[in-house]
N, C-alpha and C. Protein backbone atom coordinates (compact mmCIF):
# COMPACT_ATOMS: atom_id res chain seq x y z
N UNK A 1 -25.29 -67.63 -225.78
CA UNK A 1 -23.87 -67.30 -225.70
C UNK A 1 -23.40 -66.82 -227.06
N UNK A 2 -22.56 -65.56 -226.97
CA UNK A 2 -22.42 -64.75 -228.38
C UNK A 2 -21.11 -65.70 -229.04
N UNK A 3 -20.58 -66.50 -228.12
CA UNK A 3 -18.96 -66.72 -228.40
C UNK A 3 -19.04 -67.94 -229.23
N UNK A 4 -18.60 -68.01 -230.42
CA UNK A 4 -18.51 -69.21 -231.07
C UNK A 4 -17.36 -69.82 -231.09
N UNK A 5 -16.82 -70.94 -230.17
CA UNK A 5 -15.06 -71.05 -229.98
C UNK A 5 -15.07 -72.17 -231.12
N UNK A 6 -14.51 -72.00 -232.07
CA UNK A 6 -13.94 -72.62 -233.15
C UNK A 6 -13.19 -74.25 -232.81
N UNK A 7 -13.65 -75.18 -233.43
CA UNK A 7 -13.10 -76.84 -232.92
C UNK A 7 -11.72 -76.77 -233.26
N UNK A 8 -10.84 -77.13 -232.73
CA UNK A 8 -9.74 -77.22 -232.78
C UNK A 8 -9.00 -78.43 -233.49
N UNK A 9 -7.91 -78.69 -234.02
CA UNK A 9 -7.80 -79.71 -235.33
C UNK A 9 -7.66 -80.95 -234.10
N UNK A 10 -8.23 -82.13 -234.69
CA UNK A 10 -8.16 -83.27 -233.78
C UNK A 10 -6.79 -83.44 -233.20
N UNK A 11 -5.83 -83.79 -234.32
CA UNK A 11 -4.20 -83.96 -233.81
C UNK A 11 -3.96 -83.16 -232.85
N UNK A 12 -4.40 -81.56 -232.78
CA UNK A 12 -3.83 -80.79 -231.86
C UNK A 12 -4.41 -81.69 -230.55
N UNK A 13 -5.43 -81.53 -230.31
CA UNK A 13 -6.33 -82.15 -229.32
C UNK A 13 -5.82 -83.41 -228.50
N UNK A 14 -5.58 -84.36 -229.23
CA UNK A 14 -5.16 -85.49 -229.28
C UNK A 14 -3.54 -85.39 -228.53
N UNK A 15 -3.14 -84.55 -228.74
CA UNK A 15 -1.61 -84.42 -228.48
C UNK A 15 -1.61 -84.06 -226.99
N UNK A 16 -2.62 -82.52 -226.65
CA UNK A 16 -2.78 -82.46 -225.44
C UNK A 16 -3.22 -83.30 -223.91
N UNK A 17 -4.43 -83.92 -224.84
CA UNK A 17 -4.50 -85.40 -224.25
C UNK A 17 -3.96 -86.06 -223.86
N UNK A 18 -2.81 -86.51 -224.38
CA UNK A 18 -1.83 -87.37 -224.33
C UNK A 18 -0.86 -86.97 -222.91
N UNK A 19 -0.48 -85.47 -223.62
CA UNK A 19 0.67 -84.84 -222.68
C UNK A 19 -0.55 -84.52 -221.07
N UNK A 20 -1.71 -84.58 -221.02
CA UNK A 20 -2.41 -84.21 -220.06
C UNK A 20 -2.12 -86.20 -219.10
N UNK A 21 -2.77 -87.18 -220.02
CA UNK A 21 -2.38 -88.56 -219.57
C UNK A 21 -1.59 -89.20 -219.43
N UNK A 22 -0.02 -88.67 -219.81
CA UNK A 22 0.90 -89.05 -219.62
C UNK A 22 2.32 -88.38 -219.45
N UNK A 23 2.23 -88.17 -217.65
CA UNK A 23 3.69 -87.13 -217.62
C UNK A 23 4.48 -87.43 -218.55
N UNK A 24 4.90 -89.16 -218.73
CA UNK A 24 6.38 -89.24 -219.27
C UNK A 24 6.45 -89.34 -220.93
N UNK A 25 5.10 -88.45 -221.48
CA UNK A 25 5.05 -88.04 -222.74
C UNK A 25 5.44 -87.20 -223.11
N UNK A 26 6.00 -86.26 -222.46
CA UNK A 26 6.68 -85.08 -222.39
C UNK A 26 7.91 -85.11 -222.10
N UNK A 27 8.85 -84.05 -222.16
CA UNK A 27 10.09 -83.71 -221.84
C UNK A 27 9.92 -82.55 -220.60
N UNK A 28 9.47 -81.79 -220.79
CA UNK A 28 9.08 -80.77 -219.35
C UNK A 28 8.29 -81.02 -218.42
N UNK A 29 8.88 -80.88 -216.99
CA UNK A 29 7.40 -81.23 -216.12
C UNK A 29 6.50 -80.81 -216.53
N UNK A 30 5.44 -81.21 -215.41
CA UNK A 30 3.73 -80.65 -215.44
C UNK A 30 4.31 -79.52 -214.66
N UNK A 31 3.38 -78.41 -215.04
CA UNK A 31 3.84 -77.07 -213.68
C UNK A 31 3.26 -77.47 -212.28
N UNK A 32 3.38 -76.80 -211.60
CA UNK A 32 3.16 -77.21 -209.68
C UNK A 32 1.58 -77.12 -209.97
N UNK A 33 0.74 -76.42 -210.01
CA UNK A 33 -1.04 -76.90 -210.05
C UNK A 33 -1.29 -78.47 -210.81
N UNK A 34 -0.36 -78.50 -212.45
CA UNK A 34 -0.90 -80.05 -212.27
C UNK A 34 -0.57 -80.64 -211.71
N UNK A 35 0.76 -80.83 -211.45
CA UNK A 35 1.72 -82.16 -210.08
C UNK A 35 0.25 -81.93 -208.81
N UNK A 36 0.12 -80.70 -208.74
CA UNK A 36 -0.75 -80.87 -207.07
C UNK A 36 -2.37 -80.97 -206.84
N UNK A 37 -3.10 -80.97 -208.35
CA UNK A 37 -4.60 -80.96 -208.33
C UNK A 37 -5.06 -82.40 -208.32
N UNK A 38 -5.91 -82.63 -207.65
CA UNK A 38 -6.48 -83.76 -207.30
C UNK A 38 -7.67 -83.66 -208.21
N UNK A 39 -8.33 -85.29 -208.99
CA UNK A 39 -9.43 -85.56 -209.90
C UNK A 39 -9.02 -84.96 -211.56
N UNK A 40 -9.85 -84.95 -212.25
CA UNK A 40 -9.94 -85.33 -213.87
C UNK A 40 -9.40 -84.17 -214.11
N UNK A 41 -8.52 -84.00 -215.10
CA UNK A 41 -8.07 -82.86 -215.65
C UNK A 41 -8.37 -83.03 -216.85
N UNK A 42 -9.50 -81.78 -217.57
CA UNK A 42 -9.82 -81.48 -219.28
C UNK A 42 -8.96 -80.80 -219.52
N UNK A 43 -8.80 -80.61 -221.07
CA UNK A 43 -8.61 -79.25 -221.93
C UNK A 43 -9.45 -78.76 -222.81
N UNK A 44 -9.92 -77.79 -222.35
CA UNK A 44 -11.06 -77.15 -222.71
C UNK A 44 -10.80 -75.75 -223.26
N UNK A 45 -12.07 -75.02 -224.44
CA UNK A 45 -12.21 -73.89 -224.46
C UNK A 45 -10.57 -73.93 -225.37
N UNK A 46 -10.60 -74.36 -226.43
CA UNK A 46 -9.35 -74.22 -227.53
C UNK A 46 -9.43 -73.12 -228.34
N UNK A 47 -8.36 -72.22 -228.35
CA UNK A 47 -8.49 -71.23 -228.88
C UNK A 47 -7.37 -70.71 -229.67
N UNK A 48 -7.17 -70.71 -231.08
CA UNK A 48 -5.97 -70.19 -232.21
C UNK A 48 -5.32 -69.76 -231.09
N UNK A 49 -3.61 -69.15 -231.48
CA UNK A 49 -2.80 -68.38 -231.23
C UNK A 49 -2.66 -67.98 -232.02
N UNK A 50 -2.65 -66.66 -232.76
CA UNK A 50 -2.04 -65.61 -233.42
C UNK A 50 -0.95 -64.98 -233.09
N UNK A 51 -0.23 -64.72 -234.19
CA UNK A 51 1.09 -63.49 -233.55
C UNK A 51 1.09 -62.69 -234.37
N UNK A 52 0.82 -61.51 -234.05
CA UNK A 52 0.69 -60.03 -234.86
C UNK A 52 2.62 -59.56 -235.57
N UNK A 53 2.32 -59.99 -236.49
CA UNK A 53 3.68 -59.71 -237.33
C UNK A 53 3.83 -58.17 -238.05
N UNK A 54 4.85 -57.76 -237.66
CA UNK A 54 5.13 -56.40 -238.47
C UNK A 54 4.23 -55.54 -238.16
N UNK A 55 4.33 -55.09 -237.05
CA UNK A 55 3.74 -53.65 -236.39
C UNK A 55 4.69 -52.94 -236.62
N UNK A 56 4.77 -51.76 -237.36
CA UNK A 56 5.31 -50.92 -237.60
C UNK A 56 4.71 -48.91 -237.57
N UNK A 57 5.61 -48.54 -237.69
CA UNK A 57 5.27 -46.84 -237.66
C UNK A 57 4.73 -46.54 -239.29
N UNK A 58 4.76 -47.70 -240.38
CA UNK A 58 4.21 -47.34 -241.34
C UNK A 58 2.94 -47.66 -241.53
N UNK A 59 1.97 -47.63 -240.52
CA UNK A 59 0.76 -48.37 -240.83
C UNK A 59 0.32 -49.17 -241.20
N UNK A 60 -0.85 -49.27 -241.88
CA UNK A 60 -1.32 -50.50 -242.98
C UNK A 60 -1.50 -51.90 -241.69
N UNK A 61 -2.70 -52.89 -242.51
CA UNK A 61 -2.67 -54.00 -241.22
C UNK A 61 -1.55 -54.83 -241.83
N UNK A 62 -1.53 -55.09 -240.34
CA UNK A 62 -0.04 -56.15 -240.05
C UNK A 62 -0.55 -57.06 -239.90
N UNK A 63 0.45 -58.10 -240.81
CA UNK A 63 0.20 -59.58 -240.79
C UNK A 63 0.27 -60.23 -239.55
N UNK A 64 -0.67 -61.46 -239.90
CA UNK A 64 -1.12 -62.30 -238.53
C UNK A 64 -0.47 -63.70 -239.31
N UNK A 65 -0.28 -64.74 -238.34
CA UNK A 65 0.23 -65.96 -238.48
C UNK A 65 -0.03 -66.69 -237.12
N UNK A 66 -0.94 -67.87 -237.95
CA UNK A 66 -1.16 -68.80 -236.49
C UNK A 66 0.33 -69.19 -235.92
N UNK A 67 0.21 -69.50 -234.97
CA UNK A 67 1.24 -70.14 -233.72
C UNK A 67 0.76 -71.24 -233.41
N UNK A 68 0.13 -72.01 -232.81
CA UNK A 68 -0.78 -72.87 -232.35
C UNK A 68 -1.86 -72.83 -231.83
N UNK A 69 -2.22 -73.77 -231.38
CA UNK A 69 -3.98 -73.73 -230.47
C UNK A 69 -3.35 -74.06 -228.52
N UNK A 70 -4.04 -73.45 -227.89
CA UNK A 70 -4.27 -73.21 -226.56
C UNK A 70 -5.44 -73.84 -225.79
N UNK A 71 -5.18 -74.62 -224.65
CA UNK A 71 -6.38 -75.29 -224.40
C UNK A 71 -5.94 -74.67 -222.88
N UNK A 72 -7.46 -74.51 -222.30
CA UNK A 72 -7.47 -74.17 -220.97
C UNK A 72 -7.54 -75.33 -220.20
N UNK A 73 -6.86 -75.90 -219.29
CA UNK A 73 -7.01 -77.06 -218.26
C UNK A 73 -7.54 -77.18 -217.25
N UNK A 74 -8.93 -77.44 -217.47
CA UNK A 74 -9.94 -77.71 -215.92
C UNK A 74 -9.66 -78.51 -215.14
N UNK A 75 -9.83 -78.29 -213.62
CA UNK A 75 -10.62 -78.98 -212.52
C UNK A 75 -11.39 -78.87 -212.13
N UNK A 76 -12.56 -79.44 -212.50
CA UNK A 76 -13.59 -78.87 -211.92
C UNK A 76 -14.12 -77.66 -212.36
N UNK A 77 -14.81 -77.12 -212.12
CA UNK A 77 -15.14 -75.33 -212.76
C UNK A 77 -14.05 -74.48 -212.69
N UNK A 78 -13.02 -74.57 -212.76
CA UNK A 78 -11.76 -73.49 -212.99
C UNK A 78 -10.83 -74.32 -213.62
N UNK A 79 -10.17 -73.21 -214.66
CA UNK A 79 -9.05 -73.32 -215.12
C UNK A 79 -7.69 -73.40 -214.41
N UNK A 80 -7.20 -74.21 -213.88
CA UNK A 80 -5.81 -74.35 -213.28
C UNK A 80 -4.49 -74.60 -213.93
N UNK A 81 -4.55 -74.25 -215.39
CA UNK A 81 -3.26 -74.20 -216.02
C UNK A 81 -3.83 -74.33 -217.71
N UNK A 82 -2.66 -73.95 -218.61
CA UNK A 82 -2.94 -74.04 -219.74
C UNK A 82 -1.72 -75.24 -220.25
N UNK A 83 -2.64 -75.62 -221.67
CA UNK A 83 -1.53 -76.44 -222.83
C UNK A 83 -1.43 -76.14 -223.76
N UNK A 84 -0.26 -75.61 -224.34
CA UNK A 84 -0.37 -75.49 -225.86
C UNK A 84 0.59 -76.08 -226.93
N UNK A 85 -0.15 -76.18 -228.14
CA UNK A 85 0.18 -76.76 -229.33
C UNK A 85 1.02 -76.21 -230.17
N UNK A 86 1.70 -77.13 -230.89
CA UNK A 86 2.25 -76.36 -232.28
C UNK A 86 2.14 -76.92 -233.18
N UNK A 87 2.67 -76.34 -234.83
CA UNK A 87 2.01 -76.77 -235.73
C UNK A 87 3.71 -77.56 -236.18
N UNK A 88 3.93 -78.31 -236.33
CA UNK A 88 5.62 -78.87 -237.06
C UNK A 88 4.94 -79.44 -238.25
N UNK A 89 6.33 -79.79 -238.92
CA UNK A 89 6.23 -80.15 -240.46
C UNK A 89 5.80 -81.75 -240.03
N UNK A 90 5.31 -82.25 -239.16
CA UNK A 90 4.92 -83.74 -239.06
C UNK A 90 3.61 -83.39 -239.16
N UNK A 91 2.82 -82.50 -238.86
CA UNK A 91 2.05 -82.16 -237.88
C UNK A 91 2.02 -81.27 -236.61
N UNK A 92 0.54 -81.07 -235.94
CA UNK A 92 0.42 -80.72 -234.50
C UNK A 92 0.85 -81.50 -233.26
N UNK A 93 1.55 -81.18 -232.42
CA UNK A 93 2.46 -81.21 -231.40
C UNK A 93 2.52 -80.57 -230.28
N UNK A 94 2.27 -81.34 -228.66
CA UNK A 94 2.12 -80.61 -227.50
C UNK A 94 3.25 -79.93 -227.84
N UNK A 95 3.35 -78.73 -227.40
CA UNK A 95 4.64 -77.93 -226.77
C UNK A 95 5.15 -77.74 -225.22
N UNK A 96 3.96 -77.34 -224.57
CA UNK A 96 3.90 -76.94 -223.36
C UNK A 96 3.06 -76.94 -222.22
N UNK A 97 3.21 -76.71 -220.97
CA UNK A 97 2.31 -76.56 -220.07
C UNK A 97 2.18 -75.29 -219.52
N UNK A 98 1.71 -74.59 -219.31
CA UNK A 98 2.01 -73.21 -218.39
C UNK A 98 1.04 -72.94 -217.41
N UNK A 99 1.21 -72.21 -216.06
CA UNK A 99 0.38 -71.21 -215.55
C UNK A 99 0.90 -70.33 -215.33
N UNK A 100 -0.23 -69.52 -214.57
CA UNK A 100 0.36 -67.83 -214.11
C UNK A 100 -0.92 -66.91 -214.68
N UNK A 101 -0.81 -65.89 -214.51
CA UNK A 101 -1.75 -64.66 -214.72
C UNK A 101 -2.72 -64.77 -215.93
N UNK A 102 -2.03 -65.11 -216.89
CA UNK A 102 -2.72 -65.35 -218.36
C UNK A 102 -3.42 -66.12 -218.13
N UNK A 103 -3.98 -67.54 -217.85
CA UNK A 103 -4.58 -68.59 -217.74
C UNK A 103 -6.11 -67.56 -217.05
N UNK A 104 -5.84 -67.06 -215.77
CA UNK A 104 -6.79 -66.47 -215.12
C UNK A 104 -7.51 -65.69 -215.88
N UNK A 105 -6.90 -64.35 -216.47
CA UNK A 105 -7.78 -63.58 -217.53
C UNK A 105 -7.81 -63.96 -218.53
N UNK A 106 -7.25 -64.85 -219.40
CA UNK A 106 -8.10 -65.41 -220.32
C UNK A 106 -9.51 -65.81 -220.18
N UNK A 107 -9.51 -66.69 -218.69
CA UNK A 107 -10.96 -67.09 -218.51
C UNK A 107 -12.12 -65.86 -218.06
N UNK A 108 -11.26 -64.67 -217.33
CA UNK A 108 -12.22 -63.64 -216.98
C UNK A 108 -12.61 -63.00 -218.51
N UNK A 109 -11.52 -63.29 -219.18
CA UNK A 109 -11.95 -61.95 -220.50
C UNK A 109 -13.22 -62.73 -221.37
N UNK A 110 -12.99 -64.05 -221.69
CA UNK A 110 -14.02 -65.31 -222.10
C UNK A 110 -15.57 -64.57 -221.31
N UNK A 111 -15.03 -65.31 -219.91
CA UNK A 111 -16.69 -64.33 -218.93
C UNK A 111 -16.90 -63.05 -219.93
N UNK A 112 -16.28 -61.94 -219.96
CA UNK A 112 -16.82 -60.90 -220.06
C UNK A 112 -17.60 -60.80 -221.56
N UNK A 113 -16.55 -61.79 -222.20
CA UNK A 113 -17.32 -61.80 -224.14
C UNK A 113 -18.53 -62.08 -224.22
N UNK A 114 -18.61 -62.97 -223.20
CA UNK A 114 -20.04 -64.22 -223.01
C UNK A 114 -21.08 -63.12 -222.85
N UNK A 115 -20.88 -61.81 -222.38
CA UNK A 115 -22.03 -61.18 -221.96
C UNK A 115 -22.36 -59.78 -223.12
N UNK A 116 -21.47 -59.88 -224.17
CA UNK A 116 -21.79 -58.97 -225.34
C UNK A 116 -23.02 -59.58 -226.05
N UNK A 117 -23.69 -58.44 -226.88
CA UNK A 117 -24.72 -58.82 -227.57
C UNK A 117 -24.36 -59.37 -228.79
N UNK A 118 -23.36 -58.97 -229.81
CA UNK A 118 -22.70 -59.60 -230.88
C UNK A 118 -22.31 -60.88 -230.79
N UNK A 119 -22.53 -61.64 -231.63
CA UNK A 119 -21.61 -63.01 -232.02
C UNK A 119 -19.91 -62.77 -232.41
N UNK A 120 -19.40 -63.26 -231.64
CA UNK A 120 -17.82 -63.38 -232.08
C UNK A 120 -17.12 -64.73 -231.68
N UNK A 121 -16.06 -64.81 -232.84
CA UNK A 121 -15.30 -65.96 -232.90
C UNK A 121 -13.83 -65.29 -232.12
N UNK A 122 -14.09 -66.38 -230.40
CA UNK A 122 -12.70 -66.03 -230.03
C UNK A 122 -11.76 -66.60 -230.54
N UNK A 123 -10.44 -66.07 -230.50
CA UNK A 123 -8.85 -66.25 -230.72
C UNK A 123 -8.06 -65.57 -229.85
N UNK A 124 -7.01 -65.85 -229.74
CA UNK A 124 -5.70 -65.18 -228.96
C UNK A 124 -4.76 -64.74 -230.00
N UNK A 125 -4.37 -63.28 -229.47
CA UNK A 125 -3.58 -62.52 -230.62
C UNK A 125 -2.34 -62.23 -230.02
N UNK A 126 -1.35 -62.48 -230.16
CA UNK A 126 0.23 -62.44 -229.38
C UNK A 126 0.67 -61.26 -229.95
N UNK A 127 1.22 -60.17 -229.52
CA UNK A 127 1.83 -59.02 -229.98
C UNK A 127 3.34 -59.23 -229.17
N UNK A 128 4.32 -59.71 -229.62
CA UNK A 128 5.28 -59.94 -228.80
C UNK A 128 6.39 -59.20 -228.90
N UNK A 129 6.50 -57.39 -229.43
CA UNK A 129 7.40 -56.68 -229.85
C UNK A 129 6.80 -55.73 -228.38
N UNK A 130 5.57 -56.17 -227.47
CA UNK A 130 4.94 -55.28 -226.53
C UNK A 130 5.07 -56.45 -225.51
N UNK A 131 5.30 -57.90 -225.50
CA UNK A 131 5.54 -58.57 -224.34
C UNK A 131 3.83 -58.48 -224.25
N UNK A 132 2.75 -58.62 -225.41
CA UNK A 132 1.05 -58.04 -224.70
C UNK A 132 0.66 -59.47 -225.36
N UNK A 133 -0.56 -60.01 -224.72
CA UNK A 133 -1.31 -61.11 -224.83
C UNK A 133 -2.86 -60.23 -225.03
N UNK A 134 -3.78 -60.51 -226.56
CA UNK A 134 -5.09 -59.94 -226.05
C UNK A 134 -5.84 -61.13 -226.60
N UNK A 135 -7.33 -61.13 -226.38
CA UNK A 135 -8.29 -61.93 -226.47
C UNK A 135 -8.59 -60.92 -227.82
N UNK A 136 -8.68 -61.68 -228.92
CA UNK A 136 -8.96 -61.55 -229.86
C UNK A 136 -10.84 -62.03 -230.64
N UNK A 137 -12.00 -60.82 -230.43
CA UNK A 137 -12.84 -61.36 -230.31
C UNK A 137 -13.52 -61.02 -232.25
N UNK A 138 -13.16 -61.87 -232.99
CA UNK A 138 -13.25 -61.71 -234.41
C UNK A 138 -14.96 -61.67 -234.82
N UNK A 139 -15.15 -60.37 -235.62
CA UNK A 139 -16.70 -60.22 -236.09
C UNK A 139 -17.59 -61.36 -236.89
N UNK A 140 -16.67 -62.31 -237.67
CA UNK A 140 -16.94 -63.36 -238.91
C UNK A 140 -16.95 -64.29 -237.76
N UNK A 141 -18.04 -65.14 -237.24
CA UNK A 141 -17.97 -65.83 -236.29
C UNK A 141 -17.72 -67.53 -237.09
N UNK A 142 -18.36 -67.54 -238.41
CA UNK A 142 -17.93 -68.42 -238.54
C UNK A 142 -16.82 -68.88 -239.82
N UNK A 143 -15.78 -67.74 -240.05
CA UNK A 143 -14.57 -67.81 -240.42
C UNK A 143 -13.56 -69.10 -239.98
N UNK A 144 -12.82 -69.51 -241.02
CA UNK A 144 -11.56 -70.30 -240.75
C UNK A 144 -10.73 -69.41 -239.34
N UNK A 145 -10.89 -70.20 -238.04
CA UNK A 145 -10.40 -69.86 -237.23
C UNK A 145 -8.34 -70.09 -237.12
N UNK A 146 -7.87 -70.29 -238.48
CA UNK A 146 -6.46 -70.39 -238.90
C UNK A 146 -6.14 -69.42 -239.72
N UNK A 147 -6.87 -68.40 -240.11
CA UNK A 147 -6.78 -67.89 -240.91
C UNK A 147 -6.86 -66.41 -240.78
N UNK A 148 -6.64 -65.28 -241.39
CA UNK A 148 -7.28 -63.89 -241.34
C UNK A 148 -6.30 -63.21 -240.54
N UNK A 149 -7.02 -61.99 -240.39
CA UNK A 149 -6.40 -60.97 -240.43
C UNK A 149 -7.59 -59.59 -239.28
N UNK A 150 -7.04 -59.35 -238.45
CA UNK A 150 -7.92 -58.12 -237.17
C UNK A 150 -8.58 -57.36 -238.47
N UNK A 151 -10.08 -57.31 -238.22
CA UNK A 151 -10.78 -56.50 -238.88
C UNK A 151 -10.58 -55.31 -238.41
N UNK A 152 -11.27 -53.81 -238.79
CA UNK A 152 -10.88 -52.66 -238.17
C UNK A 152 -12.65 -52.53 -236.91
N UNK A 153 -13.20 -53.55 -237.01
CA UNK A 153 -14.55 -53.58 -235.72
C UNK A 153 -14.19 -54.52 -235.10
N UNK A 154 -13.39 -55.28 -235.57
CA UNK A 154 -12.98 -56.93 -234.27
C UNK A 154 -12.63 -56.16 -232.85
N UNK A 155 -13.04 -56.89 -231.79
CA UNK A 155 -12.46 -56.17 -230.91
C UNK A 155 -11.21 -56.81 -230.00
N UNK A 156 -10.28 -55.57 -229.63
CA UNK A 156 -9.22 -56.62 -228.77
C UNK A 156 -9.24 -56.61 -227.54
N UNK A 157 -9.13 -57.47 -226.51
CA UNK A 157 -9.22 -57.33 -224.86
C UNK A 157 -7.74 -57.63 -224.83
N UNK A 158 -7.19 -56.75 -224.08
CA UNK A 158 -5.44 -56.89 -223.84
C UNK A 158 -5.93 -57.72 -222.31
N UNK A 159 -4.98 -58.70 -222.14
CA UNK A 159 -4.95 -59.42 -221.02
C UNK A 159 -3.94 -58.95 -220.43
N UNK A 160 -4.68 -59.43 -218.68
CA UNK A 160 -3.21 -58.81 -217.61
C UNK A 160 -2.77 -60.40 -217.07
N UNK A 161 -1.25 -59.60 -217.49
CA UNK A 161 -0.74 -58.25 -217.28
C UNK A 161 -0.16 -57.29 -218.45
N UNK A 162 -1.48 -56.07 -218.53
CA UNK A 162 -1.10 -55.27 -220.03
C UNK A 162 -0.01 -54.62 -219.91
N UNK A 163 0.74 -54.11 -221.29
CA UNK A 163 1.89 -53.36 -221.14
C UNK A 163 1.42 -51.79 -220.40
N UNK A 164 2.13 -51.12 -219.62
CA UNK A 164 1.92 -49.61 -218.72
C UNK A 164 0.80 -48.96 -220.00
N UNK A 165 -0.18 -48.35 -219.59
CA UNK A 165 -0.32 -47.37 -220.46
C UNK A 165 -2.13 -48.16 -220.95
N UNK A 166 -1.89 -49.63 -221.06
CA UNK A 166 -2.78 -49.71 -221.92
C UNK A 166 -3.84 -51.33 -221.22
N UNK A 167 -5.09 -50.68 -220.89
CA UNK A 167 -5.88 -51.33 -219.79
C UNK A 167 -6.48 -52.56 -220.26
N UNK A 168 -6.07 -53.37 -219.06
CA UNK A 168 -6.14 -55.07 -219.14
C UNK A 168 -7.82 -55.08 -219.17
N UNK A 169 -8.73 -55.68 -219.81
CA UNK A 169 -9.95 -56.20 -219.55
C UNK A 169 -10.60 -55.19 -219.86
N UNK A 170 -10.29 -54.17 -221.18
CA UNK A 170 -11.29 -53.28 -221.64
C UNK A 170 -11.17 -53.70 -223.43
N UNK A 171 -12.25 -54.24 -223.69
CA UNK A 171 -12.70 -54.32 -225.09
C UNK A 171 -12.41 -52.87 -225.81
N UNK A 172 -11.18 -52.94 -226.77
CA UNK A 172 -11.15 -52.02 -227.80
C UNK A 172 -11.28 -52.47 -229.20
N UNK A 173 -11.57 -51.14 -230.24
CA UNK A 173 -11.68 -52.01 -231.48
C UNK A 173 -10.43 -51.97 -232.02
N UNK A 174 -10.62 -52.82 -233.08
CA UNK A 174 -9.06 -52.91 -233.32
C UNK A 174 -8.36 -51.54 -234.20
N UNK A 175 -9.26 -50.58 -234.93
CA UNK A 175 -9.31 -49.30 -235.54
C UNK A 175 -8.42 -48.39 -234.25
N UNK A 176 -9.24 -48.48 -233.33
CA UNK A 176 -8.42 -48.15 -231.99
C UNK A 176 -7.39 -48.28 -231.56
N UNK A 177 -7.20 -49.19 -231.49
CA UNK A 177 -6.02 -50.17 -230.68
C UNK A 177 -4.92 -50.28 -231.66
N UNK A 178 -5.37 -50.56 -232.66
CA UNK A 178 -3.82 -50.71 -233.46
C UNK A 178 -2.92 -49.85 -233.89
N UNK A 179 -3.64 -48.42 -233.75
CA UNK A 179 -2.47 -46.84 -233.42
C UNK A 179 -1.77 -46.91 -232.50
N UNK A 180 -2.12 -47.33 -231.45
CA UNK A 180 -1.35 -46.96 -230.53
C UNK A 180 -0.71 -48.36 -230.12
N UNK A 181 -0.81 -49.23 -230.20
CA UNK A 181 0.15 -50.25 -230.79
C UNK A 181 1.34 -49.96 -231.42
N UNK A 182 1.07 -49.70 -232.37
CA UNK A 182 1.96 -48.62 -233.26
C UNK A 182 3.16 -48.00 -233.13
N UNK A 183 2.46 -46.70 -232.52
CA UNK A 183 3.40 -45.87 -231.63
C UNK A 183 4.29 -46.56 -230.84
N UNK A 184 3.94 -47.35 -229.59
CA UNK A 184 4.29 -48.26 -228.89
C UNK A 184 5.68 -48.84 -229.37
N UNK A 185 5.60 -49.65 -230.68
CA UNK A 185 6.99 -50.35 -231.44
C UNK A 185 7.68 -49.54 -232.11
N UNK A 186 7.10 -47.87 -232.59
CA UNK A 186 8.10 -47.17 -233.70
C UNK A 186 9.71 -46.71 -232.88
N UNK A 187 10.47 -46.70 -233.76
CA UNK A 187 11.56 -46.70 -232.95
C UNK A 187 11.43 -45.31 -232.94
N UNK A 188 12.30 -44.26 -231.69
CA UNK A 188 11.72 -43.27 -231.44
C UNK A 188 13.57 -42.73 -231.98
N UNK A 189 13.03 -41.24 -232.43
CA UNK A 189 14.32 -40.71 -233.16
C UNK A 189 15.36 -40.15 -231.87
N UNK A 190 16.43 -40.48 -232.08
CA UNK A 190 17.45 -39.97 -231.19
C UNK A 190 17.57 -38.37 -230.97
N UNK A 191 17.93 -37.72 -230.26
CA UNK A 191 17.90 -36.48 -229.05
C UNK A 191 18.53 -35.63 -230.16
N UNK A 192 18.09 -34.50 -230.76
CA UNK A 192 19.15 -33.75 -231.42
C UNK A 192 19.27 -34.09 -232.93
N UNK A 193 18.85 -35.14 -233.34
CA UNK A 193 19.20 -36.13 -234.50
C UNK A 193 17.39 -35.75 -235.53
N UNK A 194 17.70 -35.01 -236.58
CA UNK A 194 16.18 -34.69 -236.84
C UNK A 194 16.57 -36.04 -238.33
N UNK A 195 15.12 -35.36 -239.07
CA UNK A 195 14.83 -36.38 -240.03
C UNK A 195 15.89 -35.60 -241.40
N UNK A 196 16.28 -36.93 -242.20
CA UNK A 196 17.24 -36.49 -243.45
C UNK A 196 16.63 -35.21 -244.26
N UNK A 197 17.65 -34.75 -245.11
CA UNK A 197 17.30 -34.06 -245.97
C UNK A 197 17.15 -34.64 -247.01
């Protein structure tokens, strides 16, 4: 297996645990799959959150900043919901529970990494000026998984549901991908209205 998933900080871990063993450790329900799955529920397969900061029309790479860690929630051989962490000034801290679409291709895009010949360190990269979620599959496999910055060979898998235009579950590099990213956030010049003198 090419995928080296990076250990996740105990506290984070520990927190999910908790919020996985104890509804009334939380403030938000469980979503409707946990209230309704029957037998052991893991969190498995922990993976950074990144959020791609300052995409702009001026190029140059844009800063990254962890968010938290993401754990996928098994029953059994499938993922039936996710948990994720945050980082507060106490420490790491459940935040949340979620399902829906993301949970699913996360685990298909995981499948598909598993079958590259390269070693890569997964992460999740949040682009949230595109509403886009991608699987972030980093070349330095065994890099500080809190740390760094999209190489221009890392590759990105946009998860569905991708923004129009730009295809869910196709490995691009990030040399690629981050032009038209780009484009995507530049604000576009008004009708009639050219550039200053």
């Amino acid at each position: 297996m090419p995928l080296h998933v990076p250990p996740a900080p105990q506290p984070a871990l520990r927190s999910a645990l908790t919020a996985l063993g104890s509804p009334t450790a939380v403030r938000d329900p469980r979503t409707p799959a946990l209230r309704t799955v029957t037998g052991p529920l893991t969190p498995d397969l922990p993976l950074p959150v990144h959020v791609l900061d300052r995409v702009t029309s001026r190029g140059g790479t844009p800063r990254t900043r962890l968010a938290g860690w993401r754990f996928l929630i098994r029953s059994g051989d499938r993922a039936v919901a996710a948990a994720e962490t945050m980082l507060t000034p106490d420490g790491w801290a459940f935040s949340h529970f979620f399902e829906g679409p993301y949970v699913a291709s996360t685990e298909l895009a995981l499948r598909q990494a598993e079958a590259l010949t390269a070693p890569y360190q997964p992460r999740l990269l949040s682009v949230p000026e595109l509403y886009m979620l991608t699987l972030w599959l980093h070349g330095d496999a065994g890099a500080d998984a809190t740390k760094g910055r999209p190489a221009p060979s890392d590759l990105l898998v946009p998860l569905a549901p991708a923004p129009p235009g730009i295809a869910a579950h196709r490995a691009h590099r990030v040399a690629d991908l981050l032009p038209v990213l780009t484009l995507r956030v530049a604000p576009t010049p008004l009708m009639g209205m050219g550039t200053p003198a």
